[in-house]
PDB file of N, CA and C in Angstrom:
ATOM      1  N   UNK A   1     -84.626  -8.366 -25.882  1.00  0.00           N
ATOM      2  CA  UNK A   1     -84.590  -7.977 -27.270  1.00  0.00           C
ATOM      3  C   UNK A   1     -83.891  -6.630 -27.385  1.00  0.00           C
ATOM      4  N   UNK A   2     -82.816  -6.469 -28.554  1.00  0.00           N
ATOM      5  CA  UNK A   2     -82.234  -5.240 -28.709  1.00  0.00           C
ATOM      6  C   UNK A   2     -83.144  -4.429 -29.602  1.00  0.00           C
ATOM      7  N   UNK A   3     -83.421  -2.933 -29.227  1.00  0.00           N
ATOM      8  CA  UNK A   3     -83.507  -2.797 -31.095  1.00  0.00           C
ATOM      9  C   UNK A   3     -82.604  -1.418 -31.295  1.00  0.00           C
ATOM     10  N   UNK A   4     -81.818  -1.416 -32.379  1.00  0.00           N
ATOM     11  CA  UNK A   4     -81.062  -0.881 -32.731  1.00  0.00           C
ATOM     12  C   UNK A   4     -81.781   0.679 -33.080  1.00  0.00           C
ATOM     13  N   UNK A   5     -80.995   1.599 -33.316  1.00  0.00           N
ATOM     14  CA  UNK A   5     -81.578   3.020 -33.681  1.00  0.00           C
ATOM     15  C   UNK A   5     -80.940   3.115 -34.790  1.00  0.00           C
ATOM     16  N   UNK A   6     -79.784   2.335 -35.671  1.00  0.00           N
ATOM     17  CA  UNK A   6     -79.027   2.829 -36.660  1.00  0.00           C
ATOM     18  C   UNK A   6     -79.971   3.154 -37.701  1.00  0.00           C
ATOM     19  N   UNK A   7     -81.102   2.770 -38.161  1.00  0.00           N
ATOM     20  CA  UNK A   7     -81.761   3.298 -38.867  1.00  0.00           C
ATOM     21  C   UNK A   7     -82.919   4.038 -38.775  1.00  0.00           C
ATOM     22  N   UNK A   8     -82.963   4.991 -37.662  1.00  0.00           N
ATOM     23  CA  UNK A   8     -83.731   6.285 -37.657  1.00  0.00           C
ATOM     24  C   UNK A   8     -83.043   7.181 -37.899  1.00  0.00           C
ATOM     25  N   UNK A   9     -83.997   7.925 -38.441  1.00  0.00           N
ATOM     26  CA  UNK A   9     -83.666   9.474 -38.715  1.00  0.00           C
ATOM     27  C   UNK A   9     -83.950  10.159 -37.635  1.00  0.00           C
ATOM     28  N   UNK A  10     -83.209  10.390 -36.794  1.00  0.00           N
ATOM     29  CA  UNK A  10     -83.713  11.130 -35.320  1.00  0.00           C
ATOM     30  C   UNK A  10     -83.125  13.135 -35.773  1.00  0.00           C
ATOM     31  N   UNK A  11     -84.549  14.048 -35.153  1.00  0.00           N
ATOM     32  CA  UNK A  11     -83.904  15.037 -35.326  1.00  0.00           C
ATOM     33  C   UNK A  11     -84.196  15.301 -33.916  1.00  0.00           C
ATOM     34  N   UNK A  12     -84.456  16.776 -34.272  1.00  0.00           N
ATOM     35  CA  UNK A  12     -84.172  17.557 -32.485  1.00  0.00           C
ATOM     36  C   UNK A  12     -85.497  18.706 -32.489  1.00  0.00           C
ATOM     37  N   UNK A  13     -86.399  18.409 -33.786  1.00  0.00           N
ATOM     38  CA  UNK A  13     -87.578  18.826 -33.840  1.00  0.00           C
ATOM     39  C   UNK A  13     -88.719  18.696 -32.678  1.00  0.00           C
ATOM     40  N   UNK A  14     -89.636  18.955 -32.342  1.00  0.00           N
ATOM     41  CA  UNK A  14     -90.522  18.591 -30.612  1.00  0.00           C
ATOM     42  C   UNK A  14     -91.564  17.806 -31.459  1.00  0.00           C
ATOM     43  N   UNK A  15     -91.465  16.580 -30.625  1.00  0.00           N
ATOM     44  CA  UNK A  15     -92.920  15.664 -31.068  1.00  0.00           C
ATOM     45  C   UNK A  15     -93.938  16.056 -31.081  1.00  0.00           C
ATOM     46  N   UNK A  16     -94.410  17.463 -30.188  1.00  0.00           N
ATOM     47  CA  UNK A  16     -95.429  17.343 -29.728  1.00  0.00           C
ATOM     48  C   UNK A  16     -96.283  17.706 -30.806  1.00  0.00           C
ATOM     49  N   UNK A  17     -97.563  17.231 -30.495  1.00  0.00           N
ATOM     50  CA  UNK A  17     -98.890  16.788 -31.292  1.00  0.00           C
ATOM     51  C   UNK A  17     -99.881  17.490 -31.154  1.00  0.00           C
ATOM     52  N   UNK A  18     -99.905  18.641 -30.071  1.00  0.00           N
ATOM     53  CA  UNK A  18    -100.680  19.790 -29.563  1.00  0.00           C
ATOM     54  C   UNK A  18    -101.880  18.784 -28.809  1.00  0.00           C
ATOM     55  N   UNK A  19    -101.614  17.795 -28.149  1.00  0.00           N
ATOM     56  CA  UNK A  19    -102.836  17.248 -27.054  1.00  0.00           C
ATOM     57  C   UNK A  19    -102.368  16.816 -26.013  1.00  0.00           C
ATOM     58  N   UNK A  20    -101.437  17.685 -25.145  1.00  0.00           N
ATOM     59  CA  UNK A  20    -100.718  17.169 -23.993  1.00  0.00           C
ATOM     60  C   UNK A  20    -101.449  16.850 -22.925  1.00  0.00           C
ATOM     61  N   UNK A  21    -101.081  15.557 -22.454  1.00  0.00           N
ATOM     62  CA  UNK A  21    -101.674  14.736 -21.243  1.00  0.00           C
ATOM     63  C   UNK A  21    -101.174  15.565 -20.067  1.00  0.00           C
ATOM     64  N   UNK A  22    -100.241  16.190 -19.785  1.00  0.00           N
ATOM     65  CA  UNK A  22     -99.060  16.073 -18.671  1.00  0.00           C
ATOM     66  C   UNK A  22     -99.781  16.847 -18.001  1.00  0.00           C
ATOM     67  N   UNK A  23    -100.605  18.385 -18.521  1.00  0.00           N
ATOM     68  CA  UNK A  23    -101.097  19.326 -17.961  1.00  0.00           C
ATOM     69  C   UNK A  23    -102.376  18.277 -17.575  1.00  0.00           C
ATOM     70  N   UNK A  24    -102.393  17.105 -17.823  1.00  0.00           N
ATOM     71  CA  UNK A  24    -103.982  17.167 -16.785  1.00  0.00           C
ATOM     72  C   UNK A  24    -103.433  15.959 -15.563  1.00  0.00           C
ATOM     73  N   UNK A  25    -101.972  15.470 -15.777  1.00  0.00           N
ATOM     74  CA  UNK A  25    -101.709  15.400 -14.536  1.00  0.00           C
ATOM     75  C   UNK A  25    -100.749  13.642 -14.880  1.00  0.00           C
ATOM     76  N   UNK A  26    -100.692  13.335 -16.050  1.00  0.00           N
ATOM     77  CA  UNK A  26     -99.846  12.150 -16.359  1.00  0.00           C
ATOM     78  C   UNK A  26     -98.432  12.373 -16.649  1.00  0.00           C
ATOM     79  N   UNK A  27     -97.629  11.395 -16.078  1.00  0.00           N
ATOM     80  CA  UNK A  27     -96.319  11.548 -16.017  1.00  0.00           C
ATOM     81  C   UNK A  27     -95.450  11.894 -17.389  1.00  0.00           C
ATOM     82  N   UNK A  28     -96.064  11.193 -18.202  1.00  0.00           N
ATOM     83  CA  UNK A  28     -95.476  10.787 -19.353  1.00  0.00           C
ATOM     84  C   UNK A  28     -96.824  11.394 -20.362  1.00  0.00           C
ATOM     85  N   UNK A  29     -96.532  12.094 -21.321  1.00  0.00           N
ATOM     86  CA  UNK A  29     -97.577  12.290 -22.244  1.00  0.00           C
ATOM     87  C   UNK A  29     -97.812  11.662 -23.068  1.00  0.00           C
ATOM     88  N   UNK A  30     -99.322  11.293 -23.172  1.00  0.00           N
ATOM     89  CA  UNK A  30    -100.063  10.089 -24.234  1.00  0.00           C
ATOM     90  C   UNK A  30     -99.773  10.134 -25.577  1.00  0.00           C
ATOM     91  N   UNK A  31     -99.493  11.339 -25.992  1.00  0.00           N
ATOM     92  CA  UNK A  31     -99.346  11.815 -27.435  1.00  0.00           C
ATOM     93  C   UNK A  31     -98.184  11.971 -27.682  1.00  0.00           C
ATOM     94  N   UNK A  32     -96.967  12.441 -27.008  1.00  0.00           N
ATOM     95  CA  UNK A  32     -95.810  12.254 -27.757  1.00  0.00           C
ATOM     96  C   UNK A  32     -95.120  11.515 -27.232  1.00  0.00           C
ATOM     97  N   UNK A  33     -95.070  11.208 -25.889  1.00  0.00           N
ATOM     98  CA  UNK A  33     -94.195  10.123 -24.714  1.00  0.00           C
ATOM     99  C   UNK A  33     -93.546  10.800 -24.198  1.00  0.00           C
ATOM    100  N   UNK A  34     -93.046  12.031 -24.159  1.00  0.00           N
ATOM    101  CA  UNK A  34     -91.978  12.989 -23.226  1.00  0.00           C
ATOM    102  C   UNK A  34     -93.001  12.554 -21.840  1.00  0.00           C
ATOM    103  N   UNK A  35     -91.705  12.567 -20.948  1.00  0.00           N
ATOM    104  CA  UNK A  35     -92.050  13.149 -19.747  1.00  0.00           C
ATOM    105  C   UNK A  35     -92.196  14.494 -19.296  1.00  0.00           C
ATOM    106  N   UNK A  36     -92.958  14.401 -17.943  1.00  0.00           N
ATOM    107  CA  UNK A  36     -93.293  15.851 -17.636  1.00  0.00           C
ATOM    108  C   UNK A  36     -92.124  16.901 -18.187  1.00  0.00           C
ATOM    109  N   UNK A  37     -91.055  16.541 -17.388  1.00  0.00           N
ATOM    110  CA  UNK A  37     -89.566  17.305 -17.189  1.00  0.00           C
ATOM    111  C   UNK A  37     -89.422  17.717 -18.755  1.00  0.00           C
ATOM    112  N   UNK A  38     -89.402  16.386 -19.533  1.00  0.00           N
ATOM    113  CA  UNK A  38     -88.879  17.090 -21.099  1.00  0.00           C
ATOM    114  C   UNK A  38     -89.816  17.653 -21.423  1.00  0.00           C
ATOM    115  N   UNK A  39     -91.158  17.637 -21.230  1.00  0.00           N
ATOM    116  CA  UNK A  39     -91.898  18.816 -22.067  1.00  0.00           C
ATOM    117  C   UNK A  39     -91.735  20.073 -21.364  1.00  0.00           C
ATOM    118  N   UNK A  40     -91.520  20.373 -19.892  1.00  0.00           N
ATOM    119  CA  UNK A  40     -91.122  21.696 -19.305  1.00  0.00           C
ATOM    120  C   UNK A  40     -89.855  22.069 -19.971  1.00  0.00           C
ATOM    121  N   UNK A  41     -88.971  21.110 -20.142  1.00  0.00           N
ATOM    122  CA  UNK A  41     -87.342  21.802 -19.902  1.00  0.00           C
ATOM    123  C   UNK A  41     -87.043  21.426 -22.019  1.00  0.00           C
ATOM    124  N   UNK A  42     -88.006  21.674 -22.493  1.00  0.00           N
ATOM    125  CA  UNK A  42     -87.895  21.594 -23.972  1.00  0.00           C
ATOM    126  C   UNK A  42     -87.506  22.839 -24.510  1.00  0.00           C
ATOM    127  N   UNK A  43     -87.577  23.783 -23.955  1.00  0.00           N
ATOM    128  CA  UNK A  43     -86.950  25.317 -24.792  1.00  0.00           C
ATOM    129  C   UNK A  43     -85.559  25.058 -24.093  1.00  0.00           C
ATOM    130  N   UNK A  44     -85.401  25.177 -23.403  1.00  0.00           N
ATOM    131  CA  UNK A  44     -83.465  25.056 -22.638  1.00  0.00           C
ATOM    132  C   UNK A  44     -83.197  24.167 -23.007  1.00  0.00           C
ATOM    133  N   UNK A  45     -83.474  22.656 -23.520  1.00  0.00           N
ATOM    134  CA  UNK A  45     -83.006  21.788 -24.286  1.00  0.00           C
ATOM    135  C   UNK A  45     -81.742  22.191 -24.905  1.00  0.00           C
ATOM    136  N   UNK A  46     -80.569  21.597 -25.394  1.00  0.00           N
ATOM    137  CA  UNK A  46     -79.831  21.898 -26.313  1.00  0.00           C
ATOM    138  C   UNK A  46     -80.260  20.968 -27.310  1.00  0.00           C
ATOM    139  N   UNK A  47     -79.942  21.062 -29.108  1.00  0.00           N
ATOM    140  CA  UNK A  47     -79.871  19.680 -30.509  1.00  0.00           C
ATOM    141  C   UNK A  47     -79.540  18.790 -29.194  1.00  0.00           C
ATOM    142  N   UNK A  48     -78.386  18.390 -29.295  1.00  0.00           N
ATOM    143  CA  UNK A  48     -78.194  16.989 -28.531  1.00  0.00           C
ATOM    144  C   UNK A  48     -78.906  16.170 -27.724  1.00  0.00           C
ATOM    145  N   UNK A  49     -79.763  17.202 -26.716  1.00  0.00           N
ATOM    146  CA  UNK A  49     -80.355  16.927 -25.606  1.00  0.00           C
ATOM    147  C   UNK A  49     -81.820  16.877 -26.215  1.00  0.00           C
ATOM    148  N   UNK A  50     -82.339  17.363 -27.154  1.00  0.00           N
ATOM    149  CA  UNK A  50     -83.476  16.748 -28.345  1.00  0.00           C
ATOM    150  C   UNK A  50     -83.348  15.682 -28.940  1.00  0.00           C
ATOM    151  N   UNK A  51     -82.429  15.215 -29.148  1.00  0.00           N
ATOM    152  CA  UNK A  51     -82.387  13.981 -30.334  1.00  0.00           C
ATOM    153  C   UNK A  51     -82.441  12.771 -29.361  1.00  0.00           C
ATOM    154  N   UNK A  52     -81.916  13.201 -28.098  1.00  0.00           N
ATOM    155  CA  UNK A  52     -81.978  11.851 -26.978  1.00  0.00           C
ATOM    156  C   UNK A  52     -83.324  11.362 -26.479  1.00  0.00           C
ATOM    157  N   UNK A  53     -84.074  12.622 -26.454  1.00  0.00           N
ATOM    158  CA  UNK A  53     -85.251  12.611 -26.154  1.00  0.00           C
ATOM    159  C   UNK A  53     -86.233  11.694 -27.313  1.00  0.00           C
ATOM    160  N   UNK A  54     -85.721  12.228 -28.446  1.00  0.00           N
ATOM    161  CA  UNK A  54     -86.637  11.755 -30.027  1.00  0.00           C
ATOM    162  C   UNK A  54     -86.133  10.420 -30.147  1.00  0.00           C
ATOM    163  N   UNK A  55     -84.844   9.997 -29.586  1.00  0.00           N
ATOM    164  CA  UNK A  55     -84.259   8.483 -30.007  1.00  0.00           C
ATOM    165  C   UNK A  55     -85.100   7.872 -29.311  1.00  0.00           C
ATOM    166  N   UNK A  56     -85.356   7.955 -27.888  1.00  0.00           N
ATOM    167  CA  UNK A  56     -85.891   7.340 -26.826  1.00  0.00           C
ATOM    168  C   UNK A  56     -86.916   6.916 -27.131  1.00  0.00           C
ATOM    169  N   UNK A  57     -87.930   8.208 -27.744  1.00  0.00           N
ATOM    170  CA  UNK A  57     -89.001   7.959 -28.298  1.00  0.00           C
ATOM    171  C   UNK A  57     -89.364   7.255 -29.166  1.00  0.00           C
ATOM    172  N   UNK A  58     -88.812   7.162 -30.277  1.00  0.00           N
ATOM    173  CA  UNK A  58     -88.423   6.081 -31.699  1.00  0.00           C
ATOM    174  C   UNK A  58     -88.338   4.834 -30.920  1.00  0.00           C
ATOM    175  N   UNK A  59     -87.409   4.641 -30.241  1.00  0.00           N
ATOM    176  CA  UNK A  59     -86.681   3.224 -29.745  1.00  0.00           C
ATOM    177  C   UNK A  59     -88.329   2.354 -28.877  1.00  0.00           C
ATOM    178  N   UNK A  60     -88.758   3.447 -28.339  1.00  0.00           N
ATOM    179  CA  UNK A  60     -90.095   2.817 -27.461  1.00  0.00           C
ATOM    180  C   UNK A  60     -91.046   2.438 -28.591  1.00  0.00           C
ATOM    181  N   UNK A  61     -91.617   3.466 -29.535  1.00  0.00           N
ATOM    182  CA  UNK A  61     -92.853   3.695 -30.742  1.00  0.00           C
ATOM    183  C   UNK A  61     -91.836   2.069 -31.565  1.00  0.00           C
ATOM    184  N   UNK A  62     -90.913   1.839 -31.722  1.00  0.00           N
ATOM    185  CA  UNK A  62     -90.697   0.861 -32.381  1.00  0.00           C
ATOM    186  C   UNK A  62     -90.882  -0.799 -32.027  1.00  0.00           C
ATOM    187  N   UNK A  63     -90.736  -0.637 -30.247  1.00  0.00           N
ATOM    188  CA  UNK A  63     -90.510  -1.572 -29.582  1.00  0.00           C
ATOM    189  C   UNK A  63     -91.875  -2.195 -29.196  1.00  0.00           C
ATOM    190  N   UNK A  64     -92.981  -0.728 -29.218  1.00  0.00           N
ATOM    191  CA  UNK A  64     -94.588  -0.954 -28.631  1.00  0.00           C
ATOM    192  C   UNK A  64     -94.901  -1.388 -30.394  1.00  0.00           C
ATOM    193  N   UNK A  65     -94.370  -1.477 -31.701  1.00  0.00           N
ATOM    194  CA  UNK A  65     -94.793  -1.802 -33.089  1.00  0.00           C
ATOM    195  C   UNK A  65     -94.368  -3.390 -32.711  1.00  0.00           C
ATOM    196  N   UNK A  66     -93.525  -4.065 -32.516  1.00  0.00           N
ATOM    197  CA  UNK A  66     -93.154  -5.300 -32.348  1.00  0.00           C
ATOM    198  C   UNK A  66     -94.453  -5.876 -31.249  1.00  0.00           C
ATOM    199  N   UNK A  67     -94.299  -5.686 -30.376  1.00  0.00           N
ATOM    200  CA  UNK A  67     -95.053  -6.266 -29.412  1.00  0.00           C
ATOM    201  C   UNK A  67     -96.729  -6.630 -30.590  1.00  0.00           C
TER     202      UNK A  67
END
């Protein structure tokens, strides 16, 4: 199954939700889905390198809505 991103609004804003999993030791955080790496390397981020992160995220949160 494809699913397209043409209709999100993706910005470069940080998901996060203030209840990060990662610090208690999960790869991927429960609350926003970044991985460890993107929630460390989120201030050096560049826009671009945010929105890839937020598409990714959209594209999964849309794909786990289908299922």
């Amino acid at each position: 199954m494809h699913i397209s991103d043409d209709t999100l609004d993706i910005t470069a804003d940080s998901p996060c939700v203030g209840h990060c999993t990662t610090v208690l030791g999960d790869d991927v955080c429960r609350s926003c889905l970044r991985t460890f790496d993107e929630v460390t390397c989120w201030l050096e981020m560049n826009e671009e390198e945010r929105r890839a992160v937020n598409r990714r995220i959209a594209l999964l949160q849309r794909k786990q809505s289908v299922l």
